[in-house]
Protein backbone atom coordinates (compact mmCIF):
# COMPACT_ATOMS: atom_id res chain seq x y z
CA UNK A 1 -5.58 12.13 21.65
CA UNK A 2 -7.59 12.09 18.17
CA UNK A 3 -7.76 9.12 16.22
CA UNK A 4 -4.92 7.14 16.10
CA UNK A 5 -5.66 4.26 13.34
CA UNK A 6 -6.69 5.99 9.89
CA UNK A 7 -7.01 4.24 6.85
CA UNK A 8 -3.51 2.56 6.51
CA UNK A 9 -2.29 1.87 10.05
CA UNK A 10 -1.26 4.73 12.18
CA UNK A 11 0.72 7.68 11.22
CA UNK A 12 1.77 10.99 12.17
CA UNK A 13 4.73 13.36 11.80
CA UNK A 14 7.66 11.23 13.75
CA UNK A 15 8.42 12.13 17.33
CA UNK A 16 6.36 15.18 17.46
CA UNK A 17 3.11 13.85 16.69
CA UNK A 18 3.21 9.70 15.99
CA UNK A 19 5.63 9.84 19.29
CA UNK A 20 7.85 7.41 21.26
CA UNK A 21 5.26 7.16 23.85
CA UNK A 22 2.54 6.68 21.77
CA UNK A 23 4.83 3.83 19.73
CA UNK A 24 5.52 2.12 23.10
CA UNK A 25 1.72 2.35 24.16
CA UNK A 26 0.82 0.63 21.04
CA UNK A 27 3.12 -2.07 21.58
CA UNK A 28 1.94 -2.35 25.16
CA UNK A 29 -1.86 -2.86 23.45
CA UNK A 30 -0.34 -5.42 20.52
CA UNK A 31 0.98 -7.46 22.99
CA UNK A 32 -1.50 -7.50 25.75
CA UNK A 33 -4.58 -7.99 22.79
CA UNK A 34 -2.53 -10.43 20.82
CA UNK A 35 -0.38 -12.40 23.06
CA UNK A 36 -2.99 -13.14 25.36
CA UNK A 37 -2.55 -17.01 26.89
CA UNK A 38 -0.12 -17.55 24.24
CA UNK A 39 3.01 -19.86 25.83
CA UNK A 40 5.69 -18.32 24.25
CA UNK A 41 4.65 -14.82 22.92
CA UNK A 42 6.20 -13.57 19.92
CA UNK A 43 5.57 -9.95 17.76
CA UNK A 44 7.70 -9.77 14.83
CA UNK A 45 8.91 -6.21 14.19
CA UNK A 46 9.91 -4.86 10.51
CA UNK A 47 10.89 -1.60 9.59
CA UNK A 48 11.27 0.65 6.43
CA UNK A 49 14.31 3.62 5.59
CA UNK A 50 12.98 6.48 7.17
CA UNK A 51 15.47 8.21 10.03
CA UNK A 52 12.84 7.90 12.90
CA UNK A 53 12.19 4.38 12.44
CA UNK A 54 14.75 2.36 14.84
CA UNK A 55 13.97 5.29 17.47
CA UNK A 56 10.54 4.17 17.10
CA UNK A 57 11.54 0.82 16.98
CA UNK A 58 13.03 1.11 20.19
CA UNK A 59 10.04 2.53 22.05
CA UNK A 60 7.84 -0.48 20.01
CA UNK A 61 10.37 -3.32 21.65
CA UNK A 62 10.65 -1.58 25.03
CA UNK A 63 6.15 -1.67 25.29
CA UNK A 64 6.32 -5.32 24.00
CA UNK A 65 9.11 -6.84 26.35
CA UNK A 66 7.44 -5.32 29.08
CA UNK A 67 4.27 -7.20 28.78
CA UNK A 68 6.48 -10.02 28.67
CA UNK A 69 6.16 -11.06 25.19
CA UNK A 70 9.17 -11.43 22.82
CA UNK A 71 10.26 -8.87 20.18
CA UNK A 72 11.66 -10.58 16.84
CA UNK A 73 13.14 -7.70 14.88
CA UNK A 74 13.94 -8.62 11.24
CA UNK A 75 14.97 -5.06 10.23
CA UNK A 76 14.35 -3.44 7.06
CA UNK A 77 11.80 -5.58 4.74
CA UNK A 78 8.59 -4.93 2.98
CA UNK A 79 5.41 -4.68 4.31
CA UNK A 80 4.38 -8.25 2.92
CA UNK A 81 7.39 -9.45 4.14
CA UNK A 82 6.19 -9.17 7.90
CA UNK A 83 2.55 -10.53 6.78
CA UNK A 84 4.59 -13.78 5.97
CA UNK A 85 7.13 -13.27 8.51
CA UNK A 86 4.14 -13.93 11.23
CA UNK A 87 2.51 -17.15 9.85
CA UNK A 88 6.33 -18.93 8.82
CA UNK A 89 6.89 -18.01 12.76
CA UNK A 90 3.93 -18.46 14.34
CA UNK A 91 4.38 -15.70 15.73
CA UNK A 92 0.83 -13.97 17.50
CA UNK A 93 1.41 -10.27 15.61
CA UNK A 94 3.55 -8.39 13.06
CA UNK A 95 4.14 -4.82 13.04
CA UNK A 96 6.08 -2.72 10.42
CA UNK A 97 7.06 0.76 11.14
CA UNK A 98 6.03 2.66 8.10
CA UNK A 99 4.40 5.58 6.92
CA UNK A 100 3.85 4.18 3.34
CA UNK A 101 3.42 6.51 0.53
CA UNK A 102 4.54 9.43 3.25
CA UNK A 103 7.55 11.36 3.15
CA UNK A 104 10.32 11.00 5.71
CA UNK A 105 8.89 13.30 8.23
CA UNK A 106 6.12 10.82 8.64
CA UNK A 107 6.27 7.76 10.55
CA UNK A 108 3.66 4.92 11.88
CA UNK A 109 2.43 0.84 12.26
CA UNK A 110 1.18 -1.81 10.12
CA UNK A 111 -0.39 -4.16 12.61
CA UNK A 112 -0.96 -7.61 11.09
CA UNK A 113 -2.57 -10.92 13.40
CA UNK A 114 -1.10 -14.29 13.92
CA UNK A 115 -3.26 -15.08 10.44
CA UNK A 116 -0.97 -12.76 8.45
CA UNK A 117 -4.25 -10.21 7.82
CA UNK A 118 -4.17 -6.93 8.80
CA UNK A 119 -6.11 -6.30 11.84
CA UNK A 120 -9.91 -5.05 11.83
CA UNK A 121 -10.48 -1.66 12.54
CA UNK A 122 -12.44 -3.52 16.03
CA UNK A 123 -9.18 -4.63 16.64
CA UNK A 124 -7.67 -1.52 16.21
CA UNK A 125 -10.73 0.74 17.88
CA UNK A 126 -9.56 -1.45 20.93
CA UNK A 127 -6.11 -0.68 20.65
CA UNK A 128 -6.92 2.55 20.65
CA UNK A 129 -9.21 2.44 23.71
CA UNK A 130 -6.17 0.53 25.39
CA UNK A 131 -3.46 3.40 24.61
CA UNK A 132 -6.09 6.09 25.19
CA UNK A 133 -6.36 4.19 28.85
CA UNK A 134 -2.53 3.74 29.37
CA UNK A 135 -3.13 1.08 32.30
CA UNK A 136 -1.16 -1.93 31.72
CA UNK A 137 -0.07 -4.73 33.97
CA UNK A 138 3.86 -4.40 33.27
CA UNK A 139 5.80 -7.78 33.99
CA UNK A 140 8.81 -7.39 35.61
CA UNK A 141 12.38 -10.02 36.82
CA UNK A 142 12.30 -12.80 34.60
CA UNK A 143 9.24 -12.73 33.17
CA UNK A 144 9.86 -9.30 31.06
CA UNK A 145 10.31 -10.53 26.92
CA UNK A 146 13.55 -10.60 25.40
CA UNK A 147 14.87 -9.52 21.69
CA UNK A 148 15.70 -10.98 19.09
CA UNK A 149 17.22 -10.60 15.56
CA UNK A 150 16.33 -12.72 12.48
CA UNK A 151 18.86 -12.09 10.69
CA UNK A 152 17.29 -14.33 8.00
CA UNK A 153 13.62 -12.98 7.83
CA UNK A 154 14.27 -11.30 4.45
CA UNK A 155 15.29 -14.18 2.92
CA UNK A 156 13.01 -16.20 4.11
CA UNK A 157 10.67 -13.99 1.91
CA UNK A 158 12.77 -13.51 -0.47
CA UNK A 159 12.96 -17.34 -1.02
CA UNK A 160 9.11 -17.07 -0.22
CA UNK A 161 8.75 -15.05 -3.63
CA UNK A 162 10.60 -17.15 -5.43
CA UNK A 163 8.86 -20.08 -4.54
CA UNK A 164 5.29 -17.89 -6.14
CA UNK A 165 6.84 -18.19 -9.48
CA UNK A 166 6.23 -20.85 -11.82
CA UNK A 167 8.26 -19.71 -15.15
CA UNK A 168 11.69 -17.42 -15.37
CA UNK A 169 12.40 -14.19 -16.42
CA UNK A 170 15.49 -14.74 -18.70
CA UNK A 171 15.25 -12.92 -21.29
CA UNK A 172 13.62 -9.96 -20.03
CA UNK A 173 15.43 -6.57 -18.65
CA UNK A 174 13.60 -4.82 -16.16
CA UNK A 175 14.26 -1.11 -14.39
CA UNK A 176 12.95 -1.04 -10.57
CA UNK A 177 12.50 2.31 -9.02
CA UNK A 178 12.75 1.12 -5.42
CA UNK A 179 11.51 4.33 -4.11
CA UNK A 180 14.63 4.42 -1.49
CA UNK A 181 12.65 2.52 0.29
CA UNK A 182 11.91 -0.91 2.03
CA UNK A 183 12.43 -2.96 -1.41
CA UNK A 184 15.56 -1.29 -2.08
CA UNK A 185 17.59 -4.64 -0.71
CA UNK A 186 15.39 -7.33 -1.46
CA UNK A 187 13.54 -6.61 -5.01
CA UNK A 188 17.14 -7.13 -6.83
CA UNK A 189 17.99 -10.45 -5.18
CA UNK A 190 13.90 -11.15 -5.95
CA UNK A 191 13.73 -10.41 -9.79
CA UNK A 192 17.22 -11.61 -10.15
CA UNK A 193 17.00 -14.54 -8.88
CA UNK A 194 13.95 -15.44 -11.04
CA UNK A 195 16.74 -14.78 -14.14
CA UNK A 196 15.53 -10.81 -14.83
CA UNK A 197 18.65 -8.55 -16.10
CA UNK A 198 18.07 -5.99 -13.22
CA UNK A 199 18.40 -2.21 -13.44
CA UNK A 200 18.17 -0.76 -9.94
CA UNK A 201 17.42 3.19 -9.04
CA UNK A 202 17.00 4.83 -6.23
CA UNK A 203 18.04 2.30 -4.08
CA UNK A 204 20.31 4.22 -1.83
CA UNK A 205 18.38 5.53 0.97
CA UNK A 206 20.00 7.46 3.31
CA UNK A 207 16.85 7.81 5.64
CA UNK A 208 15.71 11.53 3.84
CA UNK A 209 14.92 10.46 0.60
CA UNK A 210 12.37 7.92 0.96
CA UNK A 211 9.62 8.34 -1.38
CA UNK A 212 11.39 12.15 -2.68
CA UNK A 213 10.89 12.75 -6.27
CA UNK A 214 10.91 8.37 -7.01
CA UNK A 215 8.63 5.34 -6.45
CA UNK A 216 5.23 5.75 -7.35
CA UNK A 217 5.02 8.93 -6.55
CA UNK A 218 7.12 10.31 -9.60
CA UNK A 219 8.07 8.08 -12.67
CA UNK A 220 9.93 10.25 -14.69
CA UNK A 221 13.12 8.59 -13.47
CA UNK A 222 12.00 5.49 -14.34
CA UNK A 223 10.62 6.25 -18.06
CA UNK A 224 13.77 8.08 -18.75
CA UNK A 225 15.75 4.68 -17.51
CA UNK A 226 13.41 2.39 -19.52
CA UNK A 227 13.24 4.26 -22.44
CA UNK A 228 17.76 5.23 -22.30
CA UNK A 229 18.28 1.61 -21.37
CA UNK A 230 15.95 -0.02 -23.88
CA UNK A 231 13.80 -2.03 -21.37
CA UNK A 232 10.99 -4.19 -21.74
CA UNK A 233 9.46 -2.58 -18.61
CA UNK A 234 10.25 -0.77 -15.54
CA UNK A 235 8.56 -1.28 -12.25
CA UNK A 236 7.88 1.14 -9.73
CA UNK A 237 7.39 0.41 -5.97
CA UNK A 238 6.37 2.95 -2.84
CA UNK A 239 8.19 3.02 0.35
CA UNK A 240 7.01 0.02 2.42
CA UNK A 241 6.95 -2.22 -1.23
CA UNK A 242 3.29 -2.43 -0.71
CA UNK A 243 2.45 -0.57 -4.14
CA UNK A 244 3.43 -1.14 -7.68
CA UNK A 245 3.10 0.99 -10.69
CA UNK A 246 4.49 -0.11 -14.19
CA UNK A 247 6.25 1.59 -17.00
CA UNK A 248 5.71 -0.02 -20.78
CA UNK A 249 9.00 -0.05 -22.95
CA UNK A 250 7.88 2.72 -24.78
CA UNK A 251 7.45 5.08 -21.25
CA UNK A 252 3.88 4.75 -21.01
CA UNK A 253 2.29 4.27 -17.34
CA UNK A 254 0.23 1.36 -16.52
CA UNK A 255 -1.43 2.29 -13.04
CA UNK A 256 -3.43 0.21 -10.96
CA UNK A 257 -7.06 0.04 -13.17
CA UNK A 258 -4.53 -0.86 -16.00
CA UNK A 259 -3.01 -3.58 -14.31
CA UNK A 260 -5.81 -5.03 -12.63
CA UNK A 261 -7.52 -5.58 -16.50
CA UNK A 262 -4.38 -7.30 -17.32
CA UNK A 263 -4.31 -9.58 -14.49
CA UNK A 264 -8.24 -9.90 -13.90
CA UNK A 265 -8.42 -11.00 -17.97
CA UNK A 266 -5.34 -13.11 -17.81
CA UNK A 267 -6.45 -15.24 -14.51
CA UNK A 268 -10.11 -15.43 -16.49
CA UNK A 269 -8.37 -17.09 -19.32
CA UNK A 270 -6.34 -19.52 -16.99
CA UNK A 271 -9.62 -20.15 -14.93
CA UNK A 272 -8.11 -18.89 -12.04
CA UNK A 273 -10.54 -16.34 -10.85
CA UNK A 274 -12.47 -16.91 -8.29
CA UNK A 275 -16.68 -16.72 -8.68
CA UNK A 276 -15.37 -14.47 -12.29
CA UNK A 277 -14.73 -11.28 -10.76
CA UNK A 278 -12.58 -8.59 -8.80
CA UNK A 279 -12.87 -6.12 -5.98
CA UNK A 280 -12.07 -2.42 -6.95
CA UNK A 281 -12.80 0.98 -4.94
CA UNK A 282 -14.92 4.02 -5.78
CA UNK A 283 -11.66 5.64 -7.35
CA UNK A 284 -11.43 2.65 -9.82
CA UNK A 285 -11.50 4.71 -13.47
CA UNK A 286 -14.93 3.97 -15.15
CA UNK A 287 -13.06 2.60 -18.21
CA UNK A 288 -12.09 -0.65 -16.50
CA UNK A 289 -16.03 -1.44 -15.70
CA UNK A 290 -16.70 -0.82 -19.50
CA UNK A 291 -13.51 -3.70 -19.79
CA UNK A 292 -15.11 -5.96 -17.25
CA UNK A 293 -18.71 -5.60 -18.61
CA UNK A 294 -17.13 -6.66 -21.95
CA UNK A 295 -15.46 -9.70 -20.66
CA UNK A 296 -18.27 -10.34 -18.39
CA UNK A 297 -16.67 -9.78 -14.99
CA UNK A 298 -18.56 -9.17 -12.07
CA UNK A 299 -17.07 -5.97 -10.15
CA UNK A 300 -17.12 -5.14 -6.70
CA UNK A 301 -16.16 -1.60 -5.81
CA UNK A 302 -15.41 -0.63 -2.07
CA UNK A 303 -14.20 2.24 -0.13
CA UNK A 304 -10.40 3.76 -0.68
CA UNK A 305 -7.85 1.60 1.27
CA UNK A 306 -6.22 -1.67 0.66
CA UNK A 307 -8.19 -3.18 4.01
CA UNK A 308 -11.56 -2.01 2.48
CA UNK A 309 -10.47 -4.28 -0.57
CA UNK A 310 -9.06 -7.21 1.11
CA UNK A 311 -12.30 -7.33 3.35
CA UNK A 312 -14.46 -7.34 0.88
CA UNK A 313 -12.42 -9.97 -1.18
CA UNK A 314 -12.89 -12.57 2.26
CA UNK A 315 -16.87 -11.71 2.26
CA UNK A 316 -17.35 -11.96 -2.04
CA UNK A 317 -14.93 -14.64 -2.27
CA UNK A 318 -12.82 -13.27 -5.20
CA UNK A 319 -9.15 -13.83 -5.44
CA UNK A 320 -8.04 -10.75 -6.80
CA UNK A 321 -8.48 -7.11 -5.62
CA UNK A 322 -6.99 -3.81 -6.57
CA UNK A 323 -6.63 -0.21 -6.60
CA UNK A 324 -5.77 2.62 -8.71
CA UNK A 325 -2.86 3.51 -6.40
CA UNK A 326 -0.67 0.11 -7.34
CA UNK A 327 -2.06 -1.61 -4.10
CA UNK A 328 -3.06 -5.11 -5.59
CA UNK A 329 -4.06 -8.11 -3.61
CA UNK A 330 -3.77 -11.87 -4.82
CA UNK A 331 -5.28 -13.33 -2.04
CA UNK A 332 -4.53 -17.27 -3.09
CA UNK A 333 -0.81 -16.09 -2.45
CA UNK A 334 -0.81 -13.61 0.39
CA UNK A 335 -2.74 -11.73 2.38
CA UNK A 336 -2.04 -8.35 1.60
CA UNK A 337 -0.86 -5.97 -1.00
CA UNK A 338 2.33 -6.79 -2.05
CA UNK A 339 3.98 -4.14 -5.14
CA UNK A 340 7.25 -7.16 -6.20
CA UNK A 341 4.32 -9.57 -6.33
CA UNK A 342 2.41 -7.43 -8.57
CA UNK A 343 6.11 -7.23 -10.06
CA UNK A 344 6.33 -11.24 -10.42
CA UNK A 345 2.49 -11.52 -11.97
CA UNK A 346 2.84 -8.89 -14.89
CA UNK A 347 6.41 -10.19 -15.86
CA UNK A 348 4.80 -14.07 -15.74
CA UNK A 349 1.37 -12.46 -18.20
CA UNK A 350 4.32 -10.86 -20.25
CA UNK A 351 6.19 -13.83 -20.36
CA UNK A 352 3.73 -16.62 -20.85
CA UNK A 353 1.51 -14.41 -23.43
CA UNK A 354 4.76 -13.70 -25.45
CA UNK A 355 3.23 -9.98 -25.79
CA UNK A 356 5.22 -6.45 -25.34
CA UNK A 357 3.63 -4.80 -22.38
CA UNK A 358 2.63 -2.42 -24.76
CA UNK A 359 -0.15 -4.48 -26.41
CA UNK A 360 -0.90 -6.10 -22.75
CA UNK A 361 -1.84 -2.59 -21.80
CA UNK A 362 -4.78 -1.62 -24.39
CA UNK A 363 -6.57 -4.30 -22.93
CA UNK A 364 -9.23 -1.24 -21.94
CA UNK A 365 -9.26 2.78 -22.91
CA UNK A 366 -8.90 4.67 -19.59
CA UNK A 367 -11.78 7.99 -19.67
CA UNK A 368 -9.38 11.55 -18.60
CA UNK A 369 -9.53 11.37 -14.91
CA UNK A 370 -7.76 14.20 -12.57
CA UNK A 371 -6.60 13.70 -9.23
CA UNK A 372 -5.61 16.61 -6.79
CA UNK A 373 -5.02 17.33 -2.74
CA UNK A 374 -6.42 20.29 -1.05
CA UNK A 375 -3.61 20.87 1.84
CA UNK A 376 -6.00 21.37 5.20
CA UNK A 377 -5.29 21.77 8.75
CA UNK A 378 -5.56 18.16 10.68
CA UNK A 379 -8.64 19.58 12.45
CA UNK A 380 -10.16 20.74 9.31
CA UNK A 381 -10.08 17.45 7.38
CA UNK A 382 -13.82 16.43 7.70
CA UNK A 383 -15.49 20.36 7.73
CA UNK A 384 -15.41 20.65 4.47
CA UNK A 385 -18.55 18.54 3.88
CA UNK A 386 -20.44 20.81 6.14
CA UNK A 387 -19.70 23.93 3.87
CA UNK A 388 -22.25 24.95 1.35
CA UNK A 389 -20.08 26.81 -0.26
CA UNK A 390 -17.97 23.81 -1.28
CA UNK A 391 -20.92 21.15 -1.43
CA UNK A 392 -22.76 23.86 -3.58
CA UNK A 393 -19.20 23.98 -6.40
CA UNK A 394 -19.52 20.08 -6.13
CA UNK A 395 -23.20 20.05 -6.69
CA UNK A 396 -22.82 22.43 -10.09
CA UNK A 397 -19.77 20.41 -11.33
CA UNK A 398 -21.84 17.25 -10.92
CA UNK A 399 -24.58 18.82 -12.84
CA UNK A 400 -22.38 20.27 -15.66
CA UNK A 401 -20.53 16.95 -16.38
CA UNK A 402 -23.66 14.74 -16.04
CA UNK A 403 -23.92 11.03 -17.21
CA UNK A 404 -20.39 11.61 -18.88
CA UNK A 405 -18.70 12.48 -15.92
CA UNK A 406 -18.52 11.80 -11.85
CA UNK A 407 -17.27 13.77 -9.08
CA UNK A 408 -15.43 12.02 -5.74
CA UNK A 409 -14.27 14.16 -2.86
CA UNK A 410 -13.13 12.42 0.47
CA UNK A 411 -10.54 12.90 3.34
CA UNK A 412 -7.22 11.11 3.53
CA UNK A 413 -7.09 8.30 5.97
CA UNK A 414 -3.54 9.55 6.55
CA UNK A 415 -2.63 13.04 5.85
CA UNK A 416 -4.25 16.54 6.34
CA UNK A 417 -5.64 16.48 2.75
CA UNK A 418 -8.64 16.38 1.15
CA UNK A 419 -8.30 14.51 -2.42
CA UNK A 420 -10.44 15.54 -5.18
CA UNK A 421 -11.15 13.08 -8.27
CA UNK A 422 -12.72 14.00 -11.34
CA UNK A 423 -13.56 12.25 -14.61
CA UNK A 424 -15.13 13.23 -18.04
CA UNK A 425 -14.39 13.71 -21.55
CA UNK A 426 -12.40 16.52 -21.69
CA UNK A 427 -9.22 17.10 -19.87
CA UNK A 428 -9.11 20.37 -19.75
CA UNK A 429 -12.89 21.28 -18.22
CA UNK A 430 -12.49 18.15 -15.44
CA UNK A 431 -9.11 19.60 -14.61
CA UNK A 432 -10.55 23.26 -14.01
CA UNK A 433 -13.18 21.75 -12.10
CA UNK A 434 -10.57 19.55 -9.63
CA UNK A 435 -8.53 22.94 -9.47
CA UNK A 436 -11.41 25.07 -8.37
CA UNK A 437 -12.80 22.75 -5.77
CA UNK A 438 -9.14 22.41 -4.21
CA UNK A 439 -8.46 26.03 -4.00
CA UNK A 440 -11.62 26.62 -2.84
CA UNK A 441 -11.28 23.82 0.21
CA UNK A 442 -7.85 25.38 1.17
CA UNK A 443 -8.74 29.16 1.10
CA UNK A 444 -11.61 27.86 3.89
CA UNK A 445 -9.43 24.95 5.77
CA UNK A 446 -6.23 25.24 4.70
């Protein structure tokens, strides 16, 4: 087996590669890590849209109930929603079956603990080790763990969100790309509820479409929608609802930096930021430090991935964290990234500062920054740092751009790619640049 926890949980094509076995083993490990001593051992079990995910479901329970712990399945939710599903419970772990940003074909685990954090990567190098083992002392007779359905875990944080909010959204009509995801049942009776006039798309999943040509992925539905339907905004969320990207009411994108200047500024203003600054990663666009600098926040960047963030957050003590990606953390509410929390926040900034989102979102000048994804075989994802050829292109690039311009190249926690990130002045060099380095890492890997 290679390594089974990346970045964002555990993933891998469905049944072929992330496999019922392997599902089963993990909840084996959850169960016999997590449970331990516990009187009454509970795990509560969400799930997103994609077609694989009850048969993995099924394999999760059957692992869990044999170590004679409980499974409480709540069906489809959000991400977050298991995070708070644990701690209303007490339960002694969460996992949702997701692959996140993935497409269908991909499936995995979120693992969170009985605190509602995701678990360390100790905690998950040990569930590894424990899978990799397979030896398990299986209960059997009466003391194997039943199943159970909570049939009102998503409103319980659905009336969770609503409980977040302080002011209402009357007044303001909102489009929400729901990815055909997780948040395609939920983020309606959410925004809604708070007294939004709701536009919903793609919020018919039919266990394909998940993520296809929607979310945060692609926003052209959503500007189109926004723009036709004359909304103040439009919000876009990924698969498992842990991401959140936002459309202004004249189509422009606000992506994660953007946001995280409106909400870092705003929560300055109100006083609400803890020790005056933010965590960010190394992907962060150099235009919000130039913002932060200005306002005189302190900035923390971190490695890619929203549990590089949130760790850092608990260490530095800051309240709010953030990527580029939409995953934004507001630790003094939950305790991960949530995207219709980020949803809630920007509409509450919008509504409190009486501005357009329009004006909220020149609050700093982004520098041209490309993004692209060599395609490499699994095997392949780490070589390329090895190659002089590709080092060497990287090396010249880095030269060529200088003070005005940085180069970052790493490996996707999750997928066989290799991202590529550029930034300078001009568009058009940075983007040759990205392009070259790509090709050149998929005519040698790929």
């Amino acid at each position: 087996m290679g390594e089974l926890f990346g970045t964002d949980g555990a993933r891998g094509i469905a049944i072929s590669s992330f496999t019922c076995e392997t599902a089963m083993q993990i909840g084996r490990a959850v169960a016999a890590v997590f449970c331990k001593g516990a009187q009454k051992p509970k795990i509560i079990i969400g799930l997103d849209t994609r077609v694989s995910a009850e048969v993995i479901q099924s394999a999760l329970v059957s692992g869990i109930c044999s170590m004679g712990a409980d499974a409480v399945i709540v069906g489809v939710v959000p991400t977050p929603a298991v995070a708070v599903l644990v701690k209303k419970n007490n339960a002694c772990a969460g996992i949702m079956i997701t692959a996140g940003i993935s497409d269908y074909r991909y499936n995995g685990v979120k693992i969170f603990g009985a605190d509602g954090f995701r678990i360390s990567r100790d905690d998950e190098q040990q569930l590894e080790a424990l899978v990799e083992k397979g030896e398990f002392e299986l209960k059997s007779g009466r003391d194997i763990g039943h199943i159970y359905y909570d049939k009102d875990g998503q409103w319980d944080y659905v009336r969770y969100m609503l409980k977040l909010v302080d002011s209402d959204f009357h007044g303001i009509k909102v489009a929400i790309d729901c990815a055909n995801g997780a948040a395609y049942d939920c983020a309606g009776k959410i925004f809604r509820g708070l007294g939004a006039s709701v536009l919903l798309i793609n919020d018919l999943p039919d266990g394909e479409n998940i993520n296809r040509n929607c979310g945060t992925l692609e926003l052209y539905g959503l500007i189109k929608t926004v723009v036709e339907e004359h909304c103040d905004l439009g919000l876009a969320f990924d698969g498992d609802g842990a991401r959140c990207i936002a459309v202004d009411e004249a189509g422009r994108v606000l992506d994660g930096d953007r946001l995280m200047a409106i909400f870092t500024a705003f929560m300055q203003f109100s006083k609400k930021l803890n020790n005056n600054g933010c965590v960010v990663t190394k992907m962060t666009n150099s235009g919000f430090y130039k913002f932060a600098r200005d306002a005189g926040i302190v900035t923390t960047a971190t490695k890619v991935g929203g549990l590089h963030v949130i760790d850092e957050m608990r260490r530095s003590g800051f309240n709010l964290g953030g990527e580029k990606s939409g995953n934004i953390i507001f630790l003094d509410d939950e305790t991960t990234s949530d995207g219709l929390l980020v949803g809630t926040k920007l509409m509450t900034v919008m509504k409190l500062s009486q501005n357009k989102l329009s004006e909220l979102g020149k609050i700093m000048t982004a520098n041209p920054q490309i993004l692209l994804d060599a395609h490499v075989k699994e095997e392949n994802k780490k070589k390329w740092r090895e190659n002089s050829e590709i080092t060497q292109l990287i090396v010249t690039y880095s030269g060529k751009l200088g003070t005005e311009g940085r180069i970052y190249v790493r490996e996707s926690g999750t997928e066989p790619l290799v991202r590529i990130m550029i930034e300078g002045k001009k568009t058009g060099i940075i983007t040759e640049y990205a392009k070259n380095i790509a090709e050149t890492i998929e005519r040698i890997y790929g």
